[in-house]
Protein backbone atom coordinates (compact mmCIF):
# COMPACT_ATOMS: atom_id res chain seq x y z
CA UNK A 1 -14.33 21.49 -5.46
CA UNK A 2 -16.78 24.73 -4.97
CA UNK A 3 -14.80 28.04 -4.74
CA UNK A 4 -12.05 26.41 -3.50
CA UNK A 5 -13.67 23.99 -0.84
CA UNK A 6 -14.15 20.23 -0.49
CA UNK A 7 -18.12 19.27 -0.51
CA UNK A 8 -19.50 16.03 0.26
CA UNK A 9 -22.63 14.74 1.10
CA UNK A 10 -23.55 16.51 4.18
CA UNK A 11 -20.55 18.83 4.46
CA UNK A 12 -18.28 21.34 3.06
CA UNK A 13 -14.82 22.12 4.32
CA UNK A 14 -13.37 25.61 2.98
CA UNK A 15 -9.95 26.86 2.19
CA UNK A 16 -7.63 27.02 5.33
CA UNK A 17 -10.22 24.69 7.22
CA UNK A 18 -9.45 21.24 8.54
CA UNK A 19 -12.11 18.65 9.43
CA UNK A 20 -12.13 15.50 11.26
CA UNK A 21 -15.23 13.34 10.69
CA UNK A 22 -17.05 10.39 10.79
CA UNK A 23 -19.02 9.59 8.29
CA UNK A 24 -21.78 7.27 8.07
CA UNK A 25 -21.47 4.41 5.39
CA UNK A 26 -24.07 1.28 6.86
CA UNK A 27 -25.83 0.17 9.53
CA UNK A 28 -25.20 -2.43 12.31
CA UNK A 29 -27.98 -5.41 13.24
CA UNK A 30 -28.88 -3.16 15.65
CA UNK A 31 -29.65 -0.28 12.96
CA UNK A 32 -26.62 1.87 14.48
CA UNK A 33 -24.57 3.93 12.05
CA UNK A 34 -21.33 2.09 10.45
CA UNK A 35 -19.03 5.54 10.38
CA UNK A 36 -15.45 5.34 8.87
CA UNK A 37 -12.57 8.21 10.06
CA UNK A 38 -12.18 10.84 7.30
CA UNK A 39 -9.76 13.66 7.92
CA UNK A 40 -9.79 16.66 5.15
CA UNK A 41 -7.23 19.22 5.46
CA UNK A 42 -8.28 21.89 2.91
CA UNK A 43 -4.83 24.42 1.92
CA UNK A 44 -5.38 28.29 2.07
CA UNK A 45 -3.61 27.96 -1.46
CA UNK A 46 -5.49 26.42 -4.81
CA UNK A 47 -4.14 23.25 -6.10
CA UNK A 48 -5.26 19.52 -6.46
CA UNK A 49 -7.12 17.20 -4.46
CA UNK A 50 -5.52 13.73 -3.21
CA UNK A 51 -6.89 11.06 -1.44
CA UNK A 52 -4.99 8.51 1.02
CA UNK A 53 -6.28 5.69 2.28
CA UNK A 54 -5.59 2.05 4.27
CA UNK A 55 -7.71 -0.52 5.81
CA UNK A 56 -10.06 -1.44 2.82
CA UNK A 57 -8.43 -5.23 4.40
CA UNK A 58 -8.94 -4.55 7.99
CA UNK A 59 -6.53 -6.51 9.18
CA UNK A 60 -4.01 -4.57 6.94
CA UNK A 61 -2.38 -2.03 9.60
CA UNK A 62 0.81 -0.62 8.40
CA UNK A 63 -0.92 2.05 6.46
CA UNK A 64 -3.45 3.34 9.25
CA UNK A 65 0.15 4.84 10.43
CA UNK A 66 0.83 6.14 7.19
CA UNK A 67 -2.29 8.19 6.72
CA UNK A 68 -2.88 9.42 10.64
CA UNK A 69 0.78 10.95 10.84
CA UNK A 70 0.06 12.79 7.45
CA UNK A 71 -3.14 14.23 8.51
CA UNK A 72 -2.44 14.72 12.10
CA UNK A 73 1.69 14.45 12.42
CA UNK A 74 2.71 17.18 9.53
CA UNK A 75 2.61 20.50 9.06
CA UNK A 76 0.48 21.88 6.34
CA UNK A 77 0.73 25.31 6.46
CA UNK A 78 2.36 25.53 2.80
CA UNK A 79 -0.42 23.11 1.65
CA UNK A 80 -1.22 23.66 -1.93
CA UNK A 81 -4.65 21.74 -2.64
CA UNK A 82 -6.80 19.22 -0.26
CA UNK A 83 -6.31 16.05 1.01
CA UNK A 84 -8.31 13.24 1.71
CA UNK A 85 -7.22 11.02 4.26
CA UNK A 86 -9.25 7.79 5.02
CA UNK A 87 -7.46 5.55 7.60
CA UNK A 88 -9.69 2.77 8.11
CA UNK A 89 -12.02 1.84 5.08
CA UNK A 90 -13.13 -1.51 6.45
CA UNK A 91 -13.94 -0.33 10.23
CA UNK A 92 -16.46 -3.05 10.37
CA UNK A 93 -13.55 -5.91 9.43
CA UNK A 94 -10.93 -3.09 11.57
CA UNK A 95 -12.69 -4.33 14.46
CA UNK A 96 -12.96 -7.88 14.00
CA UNK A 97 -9.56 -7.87 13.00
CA UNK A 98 -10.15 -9.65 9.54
CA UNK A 99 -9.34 -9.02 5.88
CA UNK A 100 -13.10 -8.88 5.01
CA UNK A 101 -15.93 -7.64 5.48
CA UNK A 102 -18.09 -9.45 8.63
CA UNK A 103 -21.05 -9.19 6.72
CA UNK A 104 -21.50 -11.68 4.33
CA UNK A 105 -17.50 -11.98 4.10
CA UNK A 106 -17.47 -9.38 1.48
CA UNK A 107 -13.91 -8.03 0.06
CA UNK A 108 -14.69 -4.11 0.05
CA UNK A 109 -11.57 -3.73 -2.07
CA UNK A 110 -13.42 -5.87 -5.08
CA UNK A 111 -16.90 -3.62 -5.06
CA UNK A 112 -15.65 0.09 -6.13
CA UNK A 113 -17.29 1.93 -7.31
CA UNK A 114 -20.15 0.54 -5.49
CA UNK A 115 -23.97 0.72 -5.75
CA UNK A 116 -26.42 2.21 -3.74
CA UNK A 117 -28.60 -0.28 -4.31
CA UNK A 118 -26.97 -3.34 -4.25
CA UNK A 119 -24.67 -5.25 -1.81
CA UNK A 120 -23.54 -4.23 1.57
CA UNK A 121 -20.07 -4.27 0.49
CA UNK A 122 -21.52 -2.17 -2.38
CA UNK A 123 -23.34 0.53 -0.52
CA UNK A 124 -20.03 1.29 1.62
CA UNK A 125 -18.01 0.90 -1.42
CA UNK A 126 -20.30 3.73 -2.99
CA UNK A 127 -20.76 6.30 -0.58
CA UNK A 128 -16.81 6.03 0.04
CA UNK A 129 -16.17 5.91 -3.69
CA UNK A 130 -18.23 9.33 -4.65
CA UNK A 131 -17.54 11.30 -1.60
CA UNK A 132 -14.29 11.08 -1.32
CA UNK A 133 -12.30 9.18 -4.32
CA UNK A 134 -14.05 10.48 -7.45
CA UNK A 135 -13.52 13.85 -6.44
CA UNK A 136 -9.81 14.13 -6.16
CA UNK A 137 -7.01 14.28 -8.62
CA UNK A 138 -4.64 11.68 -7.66
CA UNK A 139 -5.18 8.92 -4.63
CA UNK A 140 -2.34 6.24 -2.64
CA UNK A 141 -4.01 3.53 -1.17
CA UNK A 142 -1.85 1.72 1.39
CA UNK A 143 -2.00 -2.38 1.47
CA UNK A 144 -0.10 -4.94 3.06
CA UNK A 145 0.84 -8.52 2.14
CA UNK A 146 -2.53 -10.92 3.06
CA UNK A 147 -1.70 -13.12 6.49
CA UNK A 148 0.83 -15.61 6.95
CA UNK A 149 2.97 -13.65 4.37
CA UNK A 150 5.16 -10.96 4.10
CA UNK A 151 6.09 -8.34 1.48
CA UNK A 152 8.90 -5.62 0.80
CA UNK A 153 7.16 -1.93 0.21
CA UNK A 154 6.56 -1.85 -3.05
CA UNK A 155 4.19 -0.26 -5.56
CA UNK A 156 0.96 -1.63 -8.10
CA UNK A 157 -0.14 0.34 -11.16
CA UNK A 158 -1.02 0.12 -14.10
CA UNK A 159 1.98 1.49 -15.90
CA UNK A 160 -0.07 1.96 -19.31
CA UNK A 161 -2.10 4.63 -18.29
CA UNK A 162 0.16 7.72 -18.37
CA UNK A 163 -1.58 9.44 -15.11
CA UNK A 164 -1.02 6.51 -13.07
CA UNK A 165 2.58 5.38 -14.03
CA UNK A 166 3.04 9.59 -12.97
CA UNK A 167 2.16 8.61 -9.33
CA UNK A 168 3.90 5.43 -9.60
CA UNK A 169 7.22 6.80 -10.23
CA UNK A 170 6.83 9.68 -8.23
CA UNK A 171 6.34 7.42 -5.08
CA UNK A 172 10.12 6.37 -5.74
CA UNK A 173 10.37 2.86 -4.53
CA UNK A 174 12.46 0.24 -5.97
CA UNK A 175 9.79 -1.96 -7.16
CA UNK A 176 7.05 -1.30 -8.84
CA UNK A 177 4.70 -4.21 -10.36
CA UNK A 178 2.83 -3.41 -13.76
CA UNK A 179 -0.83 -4.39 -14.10
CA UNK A 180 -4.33 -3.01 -14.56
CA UNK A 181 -5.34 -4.68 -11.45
CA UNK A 182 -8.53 -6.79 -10.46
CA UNK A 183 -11.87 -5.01 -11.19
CA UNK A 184 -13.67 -3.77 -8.32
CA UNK A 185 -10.31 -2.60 -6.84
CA UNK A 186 -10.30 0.84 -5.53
CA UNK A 187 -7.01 1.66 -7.83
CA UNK A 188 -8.67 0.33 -10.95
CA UNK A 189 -11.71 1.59 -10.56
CA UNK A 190 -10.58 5.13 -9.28
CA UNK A 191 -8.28 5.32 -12.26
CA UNK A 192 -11.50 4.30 -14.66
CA UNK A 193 -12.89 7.52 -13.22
CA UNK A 194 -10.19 10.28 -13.71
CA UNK A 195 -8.65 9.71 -10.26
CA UNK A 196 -4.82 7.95 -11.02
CA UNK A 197 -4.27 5.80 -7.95
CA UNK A 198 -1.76 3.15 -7.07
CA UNK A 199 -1.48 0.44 -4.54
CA UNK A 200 0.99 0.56 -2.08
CA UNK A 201 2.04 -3.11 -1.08
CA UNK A 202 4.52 -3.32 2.62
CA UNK A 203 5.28 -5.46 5.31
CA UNK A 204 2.95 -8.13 6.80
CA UNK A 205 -1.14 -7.90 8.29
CA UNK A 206 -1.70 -7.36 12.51
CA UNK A 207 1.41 -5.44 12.67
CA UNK A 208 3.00 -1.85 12.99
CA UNK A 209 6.34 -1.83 11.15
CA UNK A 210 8.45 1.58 11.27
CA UNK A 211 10.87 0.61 8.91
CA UNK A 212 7.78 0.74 6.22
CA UNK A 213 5.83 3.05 7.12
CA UNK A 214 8.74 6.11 7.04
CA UNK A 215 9.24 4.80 3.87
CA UNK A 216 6.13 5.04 2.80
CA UNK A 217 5.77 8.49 4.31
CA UNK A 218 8.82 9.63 2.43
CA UNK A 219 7.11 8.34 -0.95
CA UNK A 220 4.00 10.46 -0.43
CA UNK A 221 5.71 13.27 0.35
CA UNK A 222 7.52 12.90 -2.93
CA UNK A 223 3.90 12.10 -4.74
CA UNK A 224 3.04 15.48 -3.07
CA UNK A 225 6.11 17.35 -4.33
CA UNK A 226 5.44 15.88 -8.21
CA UNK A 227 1.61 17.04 -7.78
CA UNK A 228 2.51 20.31 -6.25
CA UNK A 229 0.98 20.10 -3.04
CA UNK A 230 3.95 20.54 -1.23
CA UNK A 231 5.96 23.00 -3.66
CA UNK A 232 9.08 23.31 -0.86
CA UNK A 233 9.77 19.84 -1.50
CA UNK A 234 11.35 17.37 -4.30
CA UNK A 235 10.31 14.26 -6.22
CA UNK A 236 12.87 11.61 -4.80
CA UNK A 237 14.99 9.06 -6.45
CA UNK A 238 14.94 5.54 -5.18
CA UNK A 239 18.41 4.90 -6.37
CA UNK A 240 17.34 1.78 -8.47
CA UNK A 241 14.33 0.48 -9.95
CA UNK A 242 12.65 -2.53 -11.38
CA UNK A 243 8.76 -2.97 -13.46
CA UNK A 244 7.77 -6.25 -13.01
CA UNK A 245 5.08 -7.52 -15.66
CA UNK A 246 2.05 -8.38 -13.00
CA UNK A 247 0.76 -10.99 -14.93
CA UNK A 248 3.76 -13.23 -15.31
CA UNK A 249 2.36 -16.19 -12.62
CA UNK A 250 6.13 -17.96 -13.19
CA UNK A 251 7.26 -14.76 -10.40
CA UNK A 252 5.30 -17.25 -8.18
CA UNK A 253 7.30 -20.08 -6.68
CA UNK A 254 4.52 -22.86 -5.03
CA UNK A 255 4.74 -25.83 -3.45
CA UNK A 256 4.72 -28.92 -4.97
CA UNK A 257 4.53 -31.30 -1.79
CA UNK A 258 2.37 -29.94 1.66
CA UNK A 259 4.46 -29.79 4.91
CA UNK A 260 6.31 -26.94 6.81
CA UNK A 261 8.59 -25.01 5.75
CA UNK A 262 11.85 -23.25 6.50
CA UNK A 263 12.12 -20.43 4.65
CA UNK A 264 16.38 -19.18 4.04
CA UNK A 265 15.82 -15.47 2.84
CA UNK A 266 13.68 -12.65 3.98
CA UNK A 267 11.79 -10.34 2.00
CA UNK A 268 14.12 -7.75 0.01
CA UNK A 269 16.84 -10.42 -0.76
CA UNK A 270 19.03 -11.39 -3.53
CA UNK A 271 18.84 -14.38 -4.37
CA UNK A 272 20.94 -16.16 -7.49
CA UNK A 273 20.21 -18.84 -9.57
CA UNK A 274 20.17 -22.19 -7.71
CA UNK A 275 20.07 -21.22 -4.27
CA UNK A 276 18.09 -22.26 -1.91
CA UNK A 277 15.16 -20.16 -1.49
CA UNK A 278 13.47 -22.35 1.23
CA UNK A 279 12.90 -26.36 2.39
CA UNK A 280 9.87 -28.38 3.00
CA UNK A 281 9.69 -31.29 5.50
CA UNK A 282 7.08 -33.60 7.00
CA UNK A 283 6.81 -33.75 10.93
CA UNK A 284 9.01 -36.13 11.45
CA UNK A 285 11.79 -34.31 9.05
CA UNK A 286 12.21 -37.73 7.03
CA UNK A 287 11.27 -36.15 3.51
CA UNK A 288 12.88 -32.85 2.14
CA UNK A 289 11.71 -30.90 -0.72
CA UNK A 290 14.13 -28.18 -1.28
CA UNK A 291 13.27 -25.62 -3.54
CA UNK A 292 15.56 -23.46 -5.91
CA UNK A 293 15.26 -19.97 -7.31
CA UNK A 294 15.18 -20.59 -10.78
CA UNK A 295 16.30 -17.13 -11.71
CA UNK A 296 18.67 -14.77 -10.33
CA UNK A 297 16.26 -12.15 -8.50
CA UNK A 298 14.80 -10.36 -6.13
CA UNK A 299 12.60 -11.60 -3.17
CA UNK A 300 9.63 -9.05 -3.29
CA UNK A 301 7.45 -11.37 -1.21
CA UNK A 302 8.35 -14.48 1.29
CA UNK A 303 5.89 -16.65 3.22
CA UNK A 304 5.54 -16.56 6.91
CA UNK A 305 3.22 -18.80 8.17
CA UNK A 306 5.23 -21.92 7.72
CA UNK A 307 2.84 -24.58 6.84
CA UNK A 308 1.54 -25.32 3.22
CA UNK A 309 -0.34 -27.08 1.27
CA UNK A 310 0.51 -28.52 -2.63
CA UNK A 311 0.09 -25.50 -4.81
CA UNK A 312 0.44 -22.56 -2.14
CA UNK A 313 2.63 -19.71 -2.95
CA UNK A 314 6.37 -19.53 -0.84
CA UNK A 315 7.46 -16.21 -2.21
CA UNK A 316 7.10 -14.00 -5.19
CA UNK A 317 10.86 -13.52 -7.40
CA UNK A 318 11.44 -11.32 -9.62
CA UNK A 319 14.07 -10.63 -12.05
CA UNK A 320 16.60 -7.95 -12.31
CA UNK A 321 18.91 -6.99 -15.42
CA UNK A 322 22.40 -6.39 -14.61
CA UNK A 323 22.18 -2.94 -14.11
CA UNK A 324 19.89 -3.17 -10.99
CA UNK A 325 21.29 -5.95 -9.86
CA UNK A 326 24.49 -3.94 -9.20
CA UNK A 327 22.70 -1.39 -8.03
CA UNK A 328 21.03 -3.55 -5.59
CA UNK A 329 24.00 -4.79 -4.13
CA UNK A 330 25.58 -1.58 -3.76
CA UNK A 331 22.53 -0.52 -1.65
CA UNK A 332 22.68 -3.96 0.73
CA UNK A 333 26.60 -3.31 1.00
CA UNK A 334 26.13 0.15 2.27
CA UNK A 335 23.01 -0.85 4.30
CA UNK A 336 25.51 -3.99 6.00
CA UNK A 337 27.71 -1.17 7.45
CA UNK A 338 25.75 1.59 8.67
CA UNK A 339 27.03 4.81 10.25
CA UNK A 340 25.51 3.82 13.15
CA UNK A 341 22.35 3.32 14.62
CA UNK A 342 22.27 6.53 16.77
CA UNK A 343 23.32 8.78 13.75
CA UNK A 344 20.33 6.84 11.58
CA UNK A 345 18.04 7.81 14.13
CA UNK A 346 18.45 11.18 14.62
CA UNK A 347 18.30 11.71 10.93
CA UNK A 348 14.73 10.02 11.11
CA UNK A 349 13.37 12.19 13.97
CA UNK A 350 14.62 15.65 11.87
CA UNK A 351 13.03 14.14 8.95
CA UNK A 352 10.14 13.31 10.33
CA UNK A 353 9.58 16.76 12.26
CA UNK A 354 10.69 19.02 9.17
CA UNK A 355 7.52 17.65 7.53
């Protein structure tokens, strides 16, 4: 920030001036420029910088949503700060429709910060990283579950640093799962460099799911409120919440024979001890392997492509003390009798135009 604006290389954007722009990152074969979508909306007000952004997988959709309807969809009059918004990270894997990048299958979100003189993957990583990450105060970047599975919206962060556990929290959803995450990640390396930043986990790749993505709006919105970009609102309250240790692998239930399976819960569900989670059958359904949660918990992830092979994951559990748990169910028992589906829907469209 200079004087209030928002420089980058090649541009400035002043107080109470919004910008939409494409901004060159590679080059194609053909030596044409590789631009990604950045919109910067820059308050009349001073305050702090946030990034958003989605698509570092480019098959990973659900948060393209997210990010256009806050740049484009709400109103930012009372705007307090800048923000960052970076829809599509991965435009070259956007348009193939694939998690990585085309060239040289590359994972962009394993080479922050970058270097401008190394790999493709690299180069993009580095002119994203230091235009548009390093420079802001706090950053959400929006993930979904890989293909063939599914997850419930959730957040990642590393819980021990105190900056990033603040934007955890403040995002208010139920789950959030603790860990420094891999290096070369955009939220691990952006916290390395002053800028706290979570992962937001929801839903499933190739896909638009509403149901997610006004949640996830309504978690920003609260991330804004506890960095006081927007002042008029409040931090929310999920109601109930659960920190999962990240590196506890037994959350994991795999597959210990191949086949296809039949999975008997859905993403979000309780589960108790002993049930049955899902089954796995040969083709001609003469074999059964039925597998068991071994825990009372919490279905955070579930598989959806139904074949497997010896070893793959079939959903991520996760444990709940008692306390949760009952909060949990009070939640799904008030969620199994709504008022009503017109009711629900007009609250959604005046919460979604109030922003």
């Amino acid at each position: 920030m200079t004087d209030g604006a928002f420089t980058y290389d090649g541009g400035i954007v002043a107080p109470g001036e919004t910008q939409n722009i494409r901004y060159s990152v590679s080059e194609t074969y053909l030596g044409d420029p590789i631009k990604i979508p950045v919109t910067i909306v820059n308050g009349e007000r001073d305050g702090p910088t946030a990034f958003l952004s989605a698509a570092a997988h480019g098959d990973e959709l659900n948060g393209i949503e997210v990010v256009r309807e806050v740049a484009h969809e709400w109103d930012h009059s009372s705007l307090r700060g800048t923000l960052v918004c970076m829809p599509v990270l991965n435009v070259p894997g956007f348009i193939a429709q694939e998690r990585y990048l085309p060239i040289y299958d590359r994972d962009l979100n394993r080479s922050f910060p970058g270097d401008p003189d190394s790999t493709s993957a690299k180069r993009i990583a580095y002119r994203v990283f230091h235009n548009f990450v390093q420079p802001c105060d706090v950053g959400i970047d929006f993930h979904t579950s890989t293909r063939g599975r599914t997850n419930m919206l959730h957040v990642r962060a590393d819980m021990g640093n105190e900056g990033v556990a603040r934007v955890a929290n403040a995002f208010a959803s139920n789950v959030i799962i603790d860990s420094e995450g891999p290096t070369g990640s955009l939220r691990t390396e952006a916290a390395a460099a002053g800028t706290p930043t979570i992962t937001v986990e929801m839903g499933e790749a190739h896909r638009f799911q509403r149901a997610l993505i006004d949640k996830a709006l309504a978690g920003t919105l609260s991330v804004f409120a506890e960095f006081g970009l927007r002042e008029e609102e409040r931090v929310a309250w999920p109601g109930w919440r659960t920190v999962i240790d990240g590196s506890d692998e037994k959350t994991w239930l795999r597959a210990d024979t191949g086949g296809l399976v039949e999975m008997h819960h859905d993403r979000g569900a309780l589960v108790e001890e002993g049930d049955r989670v899902c089954t796995i059958t040969n083709p001609f359904k003469q074999d059964h392997d039925v597998v068991t949660a071994p825990f009372t918990g919490l279905l955070v992830g579930v598989l959806e492509n139904p074949l497997v092979y010896p070893g793959n994951p079939l959903c991520h559990l996760v444990a709940l003390d008692d306390r949760t748990r009952r909060a949990l169910e009070y939640e799904q028992s008030r969620t199994d009798h709504p008022a009503g589906p017109a009711a629900d829907d007009g609250r959604n469209r005046r919460h979604r135009s109030e922003r």
